[in-house]
C-alpha atoms as a PDB file:
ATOM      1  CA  UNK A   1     136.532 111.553  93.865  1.00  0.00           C
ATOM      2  CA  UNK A   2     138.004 111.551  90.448  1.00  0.00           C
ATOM      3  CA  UNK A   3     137.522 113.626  87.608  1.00  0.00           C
ATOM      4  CA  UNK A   4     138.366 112.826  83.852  1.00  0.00           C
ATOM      5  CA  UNK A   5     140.154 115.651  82.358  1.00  0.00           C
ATOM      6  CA  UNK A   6     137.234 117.965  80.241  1.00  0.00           C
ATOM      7  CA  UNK A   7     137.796 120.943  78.126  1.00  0.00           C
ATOM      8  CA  UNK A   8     136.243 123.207  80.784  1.00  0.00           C
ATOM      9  CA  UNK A   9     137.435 126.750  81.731  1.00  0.00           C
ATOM     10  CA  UNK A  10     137.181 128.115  85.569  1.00  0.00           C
ATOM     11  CA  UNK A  11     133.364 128.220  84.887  1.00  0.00           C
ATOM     12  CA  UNK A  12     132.794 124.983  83.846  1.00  0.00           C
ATOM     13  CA  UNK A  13     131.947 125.913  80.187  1.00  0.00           C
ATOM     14  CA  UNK A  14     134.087 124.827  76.977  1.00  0.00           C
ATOM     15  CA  UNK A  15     136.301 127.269  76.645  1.00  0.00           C
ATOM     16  CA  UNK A  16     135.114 129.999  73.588  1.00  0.00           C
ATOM     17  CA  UNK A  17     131.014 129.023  74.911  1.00  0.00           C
ATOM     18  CA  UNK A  18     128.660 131.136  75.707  1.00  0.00           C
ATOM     19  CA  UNK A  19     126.473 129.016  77.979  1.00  0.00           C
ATOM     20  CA  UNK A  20     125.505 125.279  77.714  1.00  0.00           C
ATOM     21  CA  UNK A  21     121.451 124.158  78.058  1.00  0.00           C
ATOM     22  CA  UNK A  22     121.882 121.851  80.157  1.00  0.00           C
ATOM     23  CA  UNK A  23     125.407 119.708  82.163  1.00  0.00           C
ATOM     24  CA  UNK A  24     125.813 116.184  81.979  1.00  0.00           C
ATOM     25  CA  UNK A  25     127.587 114.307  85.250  1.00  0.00           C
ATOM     26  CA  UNK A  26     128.493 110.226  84.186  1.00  0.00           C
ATOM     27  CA  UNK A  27     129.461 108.790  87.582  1.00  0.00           C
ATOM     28  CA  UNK A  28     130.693 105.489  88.134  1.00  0.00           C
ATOM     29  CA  UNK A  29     129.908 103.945  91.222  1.00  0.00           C
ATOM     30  CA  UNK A  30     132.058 100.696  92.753  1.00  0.00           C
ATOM     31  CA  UNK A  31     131.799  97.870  94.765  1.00  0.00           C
ATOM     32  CA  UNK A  32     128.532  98.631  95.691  1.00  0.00           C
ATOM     33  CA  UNK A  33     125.947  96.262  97.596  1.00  0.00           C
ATOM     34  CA  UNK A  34     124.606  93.972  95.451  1.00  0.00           C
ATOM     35  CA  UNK A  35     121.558  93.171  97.598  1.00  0.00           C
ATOM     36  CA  UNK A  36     120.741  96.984  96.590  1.00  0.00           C
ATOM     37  CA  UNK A  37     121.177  97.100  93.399  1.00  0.00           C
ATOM     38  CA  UNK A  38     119.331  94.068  92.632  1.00  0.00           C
ATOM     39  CA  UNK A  39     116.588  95.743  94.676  1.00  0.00           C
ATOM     40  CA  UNK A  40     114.323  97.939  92.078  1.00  0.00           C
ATOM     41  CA  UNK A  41     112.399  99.444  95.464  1.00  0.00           C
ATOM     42  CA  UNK A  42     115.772 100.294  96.850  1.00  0.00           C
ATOM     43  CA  UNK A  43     117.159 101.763  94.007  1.00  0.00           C
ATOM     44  CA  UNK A  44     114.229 104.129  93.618  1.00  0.00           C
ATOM     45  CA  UNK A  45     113.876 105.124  97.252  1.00  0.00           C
ATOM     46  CA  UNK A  46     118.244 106.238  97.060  1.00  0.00           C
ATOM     47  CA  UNK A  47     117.706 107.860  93.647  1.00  0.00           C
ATOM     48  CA  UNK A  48     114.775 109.979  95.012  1.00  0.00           C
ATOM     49  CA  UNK A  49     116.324 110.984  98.452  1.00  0.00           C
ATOM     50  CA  UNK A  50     119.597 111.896  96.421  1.00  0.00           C
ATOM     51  CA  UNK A  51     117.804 114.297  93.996  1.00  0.00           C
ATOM     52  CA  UNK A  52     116.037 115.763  96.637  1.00  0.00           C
ATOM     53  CA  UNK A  53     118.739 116.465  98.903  1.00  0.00           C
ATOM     54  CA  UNK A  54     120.280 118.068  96.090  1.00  0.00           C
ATOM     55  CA  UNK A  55     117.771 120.139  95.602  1.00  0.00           C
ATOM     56  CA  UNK A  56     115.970 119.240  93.296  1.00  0.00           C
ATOM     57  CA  UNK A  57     112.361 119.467  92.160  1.00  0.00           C
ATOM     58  CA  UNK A  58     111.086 115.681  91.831  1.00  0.00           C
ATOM     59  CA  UNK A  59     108.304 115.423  89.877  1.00  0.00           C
ATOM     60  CA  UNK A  60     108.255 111.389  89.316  1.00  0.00           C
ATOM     61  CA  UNK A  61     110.120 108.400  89.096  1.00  0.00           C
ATOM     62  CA  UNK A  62     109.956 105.020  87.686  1.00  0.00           C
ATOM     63  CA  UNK A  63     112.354 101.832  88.200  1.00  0.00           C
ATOM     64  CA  UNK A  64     112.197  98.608  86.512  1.00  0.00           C
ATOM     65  CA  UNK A  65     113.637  94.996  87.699  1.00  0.00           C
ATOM     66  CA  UNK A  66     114.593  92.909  85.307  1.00  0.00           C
ATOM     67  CA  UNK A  67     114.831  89.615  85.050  1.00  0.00           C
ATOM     68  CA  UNK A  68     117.076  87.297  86.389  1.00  0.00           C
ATOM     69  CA  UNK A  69     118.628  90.607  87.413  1.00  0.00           C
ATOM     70  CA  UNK A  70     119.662  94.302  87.145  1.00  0.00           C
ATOM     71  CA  UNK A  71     117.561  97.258  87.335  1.00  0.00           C
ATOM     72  CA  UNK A  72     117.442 100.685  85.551  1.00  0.00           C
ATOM     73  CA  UNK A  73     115.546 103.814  86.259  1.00  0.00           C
ATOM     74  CA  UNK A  74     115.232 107.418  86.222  1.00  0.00           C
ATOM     75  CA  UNK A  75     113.990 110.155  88.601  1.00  0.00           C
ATOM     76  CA  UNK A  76     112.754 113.194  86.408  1.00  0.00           C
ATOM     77  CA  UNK A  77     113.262 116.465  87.480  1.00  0.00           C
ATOM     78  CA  UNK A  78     112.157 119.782  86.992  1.00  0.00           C
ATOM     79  CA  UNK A  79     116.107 120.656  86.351  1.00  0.00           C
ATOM     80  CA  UNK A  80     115.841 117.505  83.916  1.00  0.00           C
ATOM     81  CA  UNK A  81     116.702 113.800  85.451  1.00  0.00           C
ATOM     82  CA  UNK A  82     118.620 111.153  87.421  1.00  0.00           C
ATOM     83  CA  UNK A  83     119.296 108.013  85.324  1.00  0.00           C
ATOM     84  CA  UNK A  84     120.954 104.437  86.008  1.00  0.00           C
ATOM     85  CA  UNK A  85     121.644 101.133  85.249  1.00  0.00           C
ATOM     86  CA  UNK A  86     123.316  98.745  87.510  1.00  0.00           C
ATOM     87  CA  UNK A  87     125.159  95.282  87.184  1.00  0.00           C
ATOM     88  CA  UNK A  88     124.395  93.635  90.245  1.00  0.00           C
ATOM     89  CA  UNK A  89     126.539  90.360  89.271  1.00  0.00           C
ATOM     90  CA  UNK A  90     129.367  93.048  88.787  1.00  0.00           C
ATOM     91  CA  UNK A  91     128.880  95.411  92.067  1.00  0.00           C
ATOM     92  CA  UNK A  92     128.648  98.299  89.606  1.00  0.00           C
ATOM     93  CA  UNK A  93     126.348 100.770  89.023  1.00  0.00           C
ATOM     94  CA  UNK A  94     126.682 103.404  85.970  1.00  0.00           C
ATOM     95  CA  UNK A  95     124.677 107.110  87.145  1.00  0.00           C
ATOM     96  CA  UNK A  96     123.659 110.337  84.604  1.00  0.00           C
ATOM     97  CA  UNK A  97     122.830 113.299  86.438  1.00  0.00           C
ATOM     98  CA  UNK A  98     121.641 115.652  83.987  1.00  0.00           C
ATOM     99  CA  UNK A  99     120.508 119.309  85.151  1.00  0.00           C
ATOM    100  CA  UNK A 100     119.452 122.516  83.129  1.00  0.00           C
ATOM    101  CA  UNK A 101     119.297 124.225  86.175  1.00  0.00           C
ATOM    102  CA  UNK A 102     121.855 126.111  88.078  1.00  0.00           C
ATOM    103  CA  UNK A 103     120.937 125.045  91.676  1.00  0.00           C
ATOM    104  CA  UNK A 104     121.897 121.592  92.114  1.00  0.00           C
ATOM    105  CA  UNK A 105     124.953 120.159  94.363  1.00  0.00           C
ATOM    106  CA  UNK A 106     125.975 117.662  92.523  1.00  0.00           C
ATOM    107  CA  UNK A 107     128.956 116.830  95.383  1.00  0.00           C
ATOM    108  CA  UNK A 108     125.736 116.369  97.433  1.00  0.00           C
ATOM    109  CA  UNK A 109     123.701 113.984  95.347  1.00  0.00           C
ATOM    110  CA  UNK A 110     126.695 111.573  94.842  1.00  0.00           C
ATOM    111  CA  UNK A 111     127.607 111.651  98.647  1.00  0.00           C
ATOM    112  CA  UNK A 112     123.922 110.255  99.089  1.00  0.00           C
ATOM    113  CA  UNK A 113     123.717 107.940  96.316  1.00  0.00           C
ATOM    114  CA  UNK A 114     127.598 106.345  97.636  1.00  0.00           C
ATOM    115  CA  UNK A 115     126.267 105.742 101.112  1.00  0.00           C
ATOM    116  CA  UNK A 116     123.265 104.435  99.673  1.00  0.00           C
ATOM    117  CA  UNK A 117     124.707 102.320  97.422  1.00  0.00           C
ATOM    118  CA  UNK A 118     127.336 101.351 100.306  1.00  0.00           C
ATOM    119  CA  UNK A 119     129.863 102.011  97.099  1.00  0.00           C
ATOM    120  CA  UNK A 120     133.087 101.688  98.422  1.00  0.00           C
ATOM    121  CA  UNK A 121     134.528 103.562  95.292  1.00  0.00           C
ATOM    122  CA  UNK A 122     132.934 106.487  93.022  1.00  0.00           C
ATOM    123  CA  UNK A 123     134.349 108.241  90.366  1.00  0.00           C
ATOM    124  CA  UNK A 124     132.791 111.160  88.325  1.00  0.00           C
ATOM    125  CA  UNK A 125     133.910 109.904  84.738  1.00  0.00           C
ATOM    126  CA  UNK A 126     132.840 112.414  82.408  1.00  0.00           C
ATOM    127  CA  UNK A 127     130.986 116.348  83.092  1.00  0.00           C
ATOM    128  CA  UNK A 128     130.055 116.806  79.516  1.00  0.00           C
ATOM    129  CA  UNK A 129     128.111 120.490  78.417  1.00  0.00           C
ATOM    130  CA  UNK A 130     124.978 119.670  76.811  1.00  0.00           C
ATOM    131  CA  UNK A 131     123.880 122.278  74.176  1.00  0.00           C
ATOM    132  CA  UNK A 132     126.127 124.304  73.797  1.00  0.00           C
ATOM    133  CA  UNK A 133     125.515 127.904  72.240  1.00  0.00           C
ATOM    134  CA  UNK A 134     127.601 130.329  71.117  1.00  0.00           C
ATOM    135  CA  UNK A 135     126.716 133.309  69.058  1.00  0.00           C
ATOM    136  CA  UNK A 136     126.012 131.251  66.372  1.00  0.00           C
ATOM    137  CA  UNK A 137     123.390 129.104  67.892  1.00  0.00           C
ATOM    138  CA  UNK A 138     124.177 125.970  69.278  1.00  0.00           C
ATOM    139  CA  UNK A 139     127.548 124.297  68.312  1.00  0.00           C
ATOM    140  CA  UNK A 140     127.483 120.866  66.851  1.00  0.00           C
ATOM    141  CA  UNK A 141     130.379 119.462  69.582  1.00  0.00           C
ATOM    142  CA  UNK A 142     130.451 115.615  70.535  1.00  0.00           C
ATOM    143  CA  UNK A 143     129.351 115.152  74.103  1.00  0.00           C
ATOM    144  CA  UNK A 144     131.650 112.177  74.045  1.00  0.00           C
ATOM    145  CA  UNK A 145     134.636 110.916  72.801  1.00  0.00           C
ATOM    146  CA  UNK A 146     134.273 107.385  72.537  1.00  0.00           C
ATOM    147  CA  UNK A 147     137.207 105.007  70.939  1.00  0.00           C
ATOM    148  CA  UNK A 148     135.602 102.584  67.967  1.00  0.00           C
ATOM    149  CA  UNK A 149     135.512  98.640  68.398  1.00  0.00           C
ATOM    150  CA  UNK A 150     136.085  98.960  72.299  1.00  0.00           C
ATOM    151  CA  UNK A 151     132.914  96.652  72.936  1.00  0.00           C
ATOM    152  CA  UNK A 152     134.091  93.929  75.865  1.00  0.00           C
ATOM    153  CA  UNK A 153     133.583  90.649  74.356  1.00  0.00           C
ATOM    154  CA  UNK A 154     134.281  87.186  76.390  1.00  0.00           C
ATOM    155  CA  UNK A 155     134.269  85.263  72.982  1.00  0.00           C
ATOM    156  CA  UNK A 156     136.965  87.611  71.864  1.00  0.00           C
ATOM    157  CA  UNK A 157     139.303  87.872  74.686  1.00  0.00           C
ATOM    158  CA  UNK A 158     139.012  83.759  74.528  1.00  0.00           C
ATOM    159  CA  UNK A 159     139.421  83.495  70.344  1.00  0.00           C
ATOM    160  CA  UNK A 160     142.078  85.775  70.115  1.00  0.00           C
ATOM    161  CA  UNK A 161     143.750  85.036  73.117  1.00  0.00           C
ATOM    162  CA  UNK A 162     144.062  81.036  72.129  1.00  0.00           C
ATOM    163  CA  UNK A 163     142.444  80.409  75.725  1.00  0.00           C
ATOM    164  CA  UNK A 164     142.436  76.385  77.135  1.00  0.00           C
ATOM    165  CA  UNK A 165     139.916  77.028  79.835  1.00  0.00           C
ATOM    166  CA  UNK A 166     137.488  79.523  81.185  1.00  0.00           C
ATOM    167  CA  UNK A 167     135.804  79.655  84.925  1.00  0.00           C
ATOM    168  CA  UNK A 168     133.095  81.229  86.234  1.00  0.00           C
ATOM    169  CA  UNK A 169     132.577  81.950  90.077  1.00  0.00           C
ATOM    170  CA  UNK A 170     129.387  82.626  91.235  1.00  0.00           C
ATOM    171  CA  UNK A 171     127.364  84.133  94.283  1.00  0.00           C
ATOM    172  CA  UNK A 172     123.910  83.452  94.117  1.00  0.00           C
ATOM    173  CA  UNK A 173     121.858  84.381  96.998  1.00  0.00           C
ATOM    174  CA  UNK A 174     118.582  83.938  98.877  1.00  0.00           C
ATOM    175  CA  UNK A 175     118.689  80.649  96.763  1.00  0.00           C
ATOM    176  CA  UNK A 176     115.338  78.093  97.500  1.00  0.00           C
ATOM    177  CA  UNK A 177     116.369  74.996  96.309  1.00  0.00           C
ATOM    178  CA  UNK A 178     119.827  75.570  98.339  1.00  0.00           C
ATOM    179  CA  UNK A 179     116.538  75.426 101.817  1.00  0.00           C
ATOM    180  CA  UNK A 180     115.642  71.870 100.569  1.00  0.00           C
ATOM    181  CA  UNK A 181     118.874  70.148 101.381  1.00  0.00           C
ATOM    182  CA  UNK A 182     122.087  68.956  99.792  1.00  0.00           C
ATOM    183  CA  UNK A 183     120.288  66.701  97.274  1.00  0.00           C
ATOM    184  CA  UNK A 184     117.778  68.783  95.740  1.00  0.00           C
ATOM    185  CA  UNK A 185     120.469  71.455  95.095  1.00  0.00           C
ATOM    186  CA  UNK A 186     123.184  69.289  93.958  1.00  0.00           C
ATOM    187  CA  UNK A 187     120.782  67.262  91.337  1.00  0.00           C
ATOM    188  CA  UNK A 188     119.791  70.784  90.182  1.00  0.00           C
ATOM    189  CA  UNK A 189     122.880  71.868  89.538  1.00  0.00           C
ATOM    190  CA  UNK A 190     123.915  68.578  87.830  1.00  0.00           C
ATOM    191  CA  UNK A 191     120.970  69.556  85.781  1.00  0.00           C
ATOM    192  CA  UNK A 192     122.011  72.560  84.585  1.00  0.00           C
ATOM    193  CA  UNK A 193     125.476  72.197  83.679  1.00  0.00           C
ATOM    194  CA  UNK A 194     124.692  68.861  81.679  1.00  0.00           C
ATOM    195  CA  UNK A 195     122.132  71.453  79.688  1.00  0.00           C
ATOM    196  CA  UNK A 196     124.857  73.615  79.233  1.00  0.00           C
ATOM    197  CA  UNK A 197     128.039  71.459  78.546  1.00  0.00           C
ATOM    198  CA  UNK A 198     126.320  68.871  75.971  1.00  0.00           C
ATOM    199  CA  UNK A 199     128.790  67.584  75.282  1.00  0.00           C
ATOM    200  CA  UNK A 200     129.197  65.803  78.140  1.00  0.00           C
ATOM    201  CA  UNK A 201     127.928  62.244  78.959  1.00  0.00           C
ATOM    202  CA  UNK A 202     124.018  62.464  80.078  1.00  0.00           C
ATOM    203  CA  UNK A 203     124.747  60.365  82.886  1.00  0.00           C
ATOM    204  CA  UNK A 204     127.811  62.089  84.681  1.00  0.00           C
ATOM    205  CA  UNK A 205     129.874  60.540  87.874  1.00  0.00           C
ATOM    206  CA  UNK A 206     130.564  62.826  90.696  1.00  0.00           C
ATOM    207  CA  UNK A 207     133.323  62.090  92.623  1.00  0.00           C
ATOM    208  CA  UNK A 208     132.494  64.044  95.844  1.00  0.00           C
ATOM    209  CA  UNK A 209     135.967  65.795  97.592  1.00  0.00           C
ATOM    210  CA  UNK A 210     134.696  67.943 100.558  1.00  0.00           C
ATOM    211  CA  UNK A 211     132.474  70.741  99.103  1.00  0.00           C
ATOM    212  CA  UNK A 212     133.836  69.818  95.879  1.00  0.00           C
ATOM    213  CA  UNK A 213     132.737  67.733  92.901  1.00  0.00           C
ATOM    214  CA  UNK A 214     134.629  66.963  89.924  1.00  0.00           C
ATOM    215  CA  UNK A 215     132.787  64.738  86.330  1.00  0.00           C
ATOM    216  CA  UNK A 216     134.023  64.873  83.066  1.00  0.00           C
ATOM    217  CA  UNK A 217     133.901  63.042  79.881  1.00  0.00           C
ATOM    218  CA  UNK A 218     136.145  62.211  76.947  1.00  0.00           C
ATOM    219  CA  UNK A 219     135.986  65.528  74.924  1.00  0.00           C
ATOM    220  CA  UNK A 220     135.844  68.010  78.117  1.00  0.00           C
ATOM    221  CA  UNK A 221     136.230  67.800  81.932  1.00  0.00           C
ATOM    222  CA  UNK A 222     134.870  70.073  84.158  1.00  0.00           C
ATOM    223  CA  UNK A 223     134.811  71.019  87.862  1.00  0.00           C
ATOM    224  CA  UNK A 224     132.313  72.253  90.799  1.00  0.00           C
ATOM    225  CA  UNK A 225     133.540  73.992  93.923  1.00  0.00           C
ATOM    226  CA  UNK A 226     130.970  74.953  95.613  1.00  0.00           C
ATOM    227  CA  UNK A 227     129.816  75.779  99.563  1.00  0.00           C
ATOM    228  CA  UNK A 228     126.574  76.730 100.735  1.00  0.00           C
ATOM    229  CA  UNK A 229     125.450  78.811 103.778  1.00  0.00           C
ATOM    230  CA  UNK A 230     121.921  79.185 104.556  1.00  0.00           C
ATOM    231  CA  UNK A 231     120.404  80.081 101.284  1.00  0.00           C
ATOM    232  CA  UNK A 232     123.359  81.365  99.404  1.00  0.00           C
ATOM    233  CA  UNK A 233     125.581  79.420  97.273  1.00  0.00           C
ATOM    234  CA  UNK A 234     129.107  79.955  95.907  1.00  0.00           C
ATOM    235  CA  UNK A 235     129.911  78.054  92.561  1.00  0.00           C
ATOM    236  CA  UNK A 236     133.414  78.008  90.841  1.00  0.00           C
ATOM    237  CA  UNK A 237     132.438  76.096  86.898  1.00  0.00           C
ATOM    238  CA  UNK A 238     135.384  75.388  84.641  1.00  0.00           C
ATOM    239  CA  UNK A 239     135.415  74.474  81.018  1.00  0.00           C
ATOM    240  CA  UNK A 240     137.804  73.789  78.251  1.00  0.00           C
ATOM    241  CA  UNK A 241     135.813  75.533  75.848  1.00  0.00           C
ATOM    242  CA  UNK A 242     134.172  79.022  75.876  1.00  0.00           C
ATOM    243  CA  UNK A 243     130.416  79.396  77.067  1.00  0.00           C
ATOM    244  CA  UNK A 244     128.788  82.282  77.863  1.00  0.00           C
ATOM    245  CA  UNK A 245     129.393  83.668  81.387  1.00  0.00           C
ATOM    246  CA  UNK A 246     126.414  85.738  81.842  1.00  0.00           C
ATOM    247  CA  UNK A 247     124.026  83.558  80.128  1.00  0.00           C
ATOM    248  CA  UNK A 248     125.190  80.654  82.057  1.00  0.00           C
ATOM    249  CA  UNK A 249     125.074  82.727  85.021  1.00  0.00           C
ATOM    250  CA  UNK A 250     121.527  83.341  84.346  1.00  0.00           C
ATOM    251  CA  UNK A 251     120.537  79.763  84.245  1.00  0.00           C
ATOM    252  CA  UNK A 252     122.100  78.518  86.970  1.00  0.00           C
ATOM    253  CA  UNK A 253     120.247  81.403  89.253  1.00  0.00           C
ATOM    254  CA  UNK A 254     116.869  81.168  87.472  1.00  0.00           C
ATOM    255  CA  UNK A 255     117.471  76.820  88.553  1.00  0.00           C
ATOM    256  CA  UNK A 256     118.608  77.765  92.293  1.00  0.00           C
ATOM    257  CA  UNK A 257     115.630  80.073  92.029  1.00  0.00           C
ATOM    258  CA  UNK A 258     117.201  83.232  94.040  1.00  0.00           C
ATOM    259  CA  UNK A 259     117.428  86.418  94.123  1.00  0.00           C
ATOM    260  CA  UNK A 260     120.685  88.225  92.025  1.00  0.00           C
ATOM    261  CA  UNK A 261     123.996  86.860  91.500  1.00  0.00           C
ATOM    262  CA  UNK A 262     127.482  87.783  91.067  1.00  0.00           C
ATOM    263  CA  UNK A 263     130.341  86.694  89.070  1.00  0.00           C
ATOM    264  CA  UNK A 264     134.003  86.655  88.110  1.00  0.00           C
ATOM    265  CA  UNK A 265     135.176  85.566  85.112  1.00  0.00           C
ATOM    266  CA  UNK A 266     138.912  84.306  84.591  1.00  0.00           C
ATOM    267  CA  UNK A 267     140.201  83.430  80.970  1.00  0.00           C
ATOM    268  CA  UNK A 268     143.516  80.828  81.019  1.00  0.00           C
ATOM    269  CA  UNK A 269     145.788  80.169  77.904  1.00  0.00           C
END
């Protein structure tokens, strides 16, 4: 597990504090399951069982699904609370642990939330003071230190980076259309990506290669890798122009009507 280098001493207090009123874990757990964190149920039965085997005093929780995906929530304490939002499309799940209390195990709540998780990397990103006091009352110290016009924008990265192309790959999973055969799901997706390229002629010709299907017209050509197993399909869309992964993302799973997604986005020049 890896820790961000903090101004703490060997008490883990900023050095010249008195105390703190409260200490602030940001964790950063990887690679998790996406099933899981698409799952608001799930989410709130690991976040519970972590804070109690912890130690702490749970007094109640509440978890929210959101649509087509993701889920936040927060278990409240009687130390203070467990927090998180996760990116299902992105394996990725971002954790506060927040305690005024003195008698949590911290190491212990984050081995419980990585195995429930199934993260398969965690990393304790920030242990931030909260409150601080000195003799003085409390100090007026930034909890973080946070770099201006970091924001990740897709738009951006393909503006300023003069990009020809962009592709999205998808996982979408427990999909129902992909249950009613090859043509329902193929004429959906044709669907969709005509309502999202519009550019392109209404009435497009696939040219079927394998799993694959390629249509085009004269201002943009794009392609459609795909392979289904059961109810889960993989998609691979390519532009030459920017769209919006997520939203697009969004659509397409909201179409194939299942569950959560995930995605990879790759810009080319």
């Amino acid at each position: 597990m890896q820790t961000s280098a903090c101004p703490l001493n060997a008490a883990g207090c900023l050095s010249g504090a008195v105390t703190a009123l409260g200490r602030h874990l940001t964790v950063e757990f990887y690679d998790c399951d996406s099933a899981v964190l698409a799952d608001d149920v799930a989410m709130e039965r690991a976040f519970v069982h972590a804070a109690k085997a912890s130690g702490a005093h749970v007094l109640f929780s509440y978890f929210h699904e959101f649509e087509p995906q993701g889920v936040s929530g927060v278990v409240i304490i009687s130390e203070s609370h467990f927090a998180v939002h996760a990116w299902p499309e992105h394996d990725y799940a971002a954790v506060d642990i927040f305690t005024c209390g003195e008698s949590i195990d911290f190491d212990r709540a984050i081995s419980e939330l990585k195995d429930s998780l199934k993260s398969g990397s965690v990393m304790v990103s920030r242990v931030m003071n909260r409150g601080v006091l000195s003799p003085f009352g409390i100090e007026k110290l930034p909890a973080t230190d946070v770099a201006p016009g970091r924001t990740l924008s897709y738009r951006g990265l393909f503006e300023q980076g003069r990009a020809a192309s962009m592709t999205l790959s998808l996982g979408l999973y427990h999909c129902a259309v992909a249950r009613l055969g090859e043509a329902a799901l193929t004429n959906k997706i044709r669907e969709v990506f005509c309502e999202l390229a519009p550019m392109l002629p209404k009435e497009l010709s696939w040219e079927r290669f394998a799993t694959s299907y390629v249509f085009g017209g004269d201002s943009a050509r794009a392609s459609l890798h795909g392979r289904v197993s059961v109810d889960t399909v993989h998609l691979d869309f390519s532009l030459d122009r920017f769209f919006e992964p997520r939203e697009t993302a969004e659509r397409v799973l909201v179409a194939l009507e299942g569950s959560h997604y995930r995605m990879q986005v790759t810009i080319r020049n």
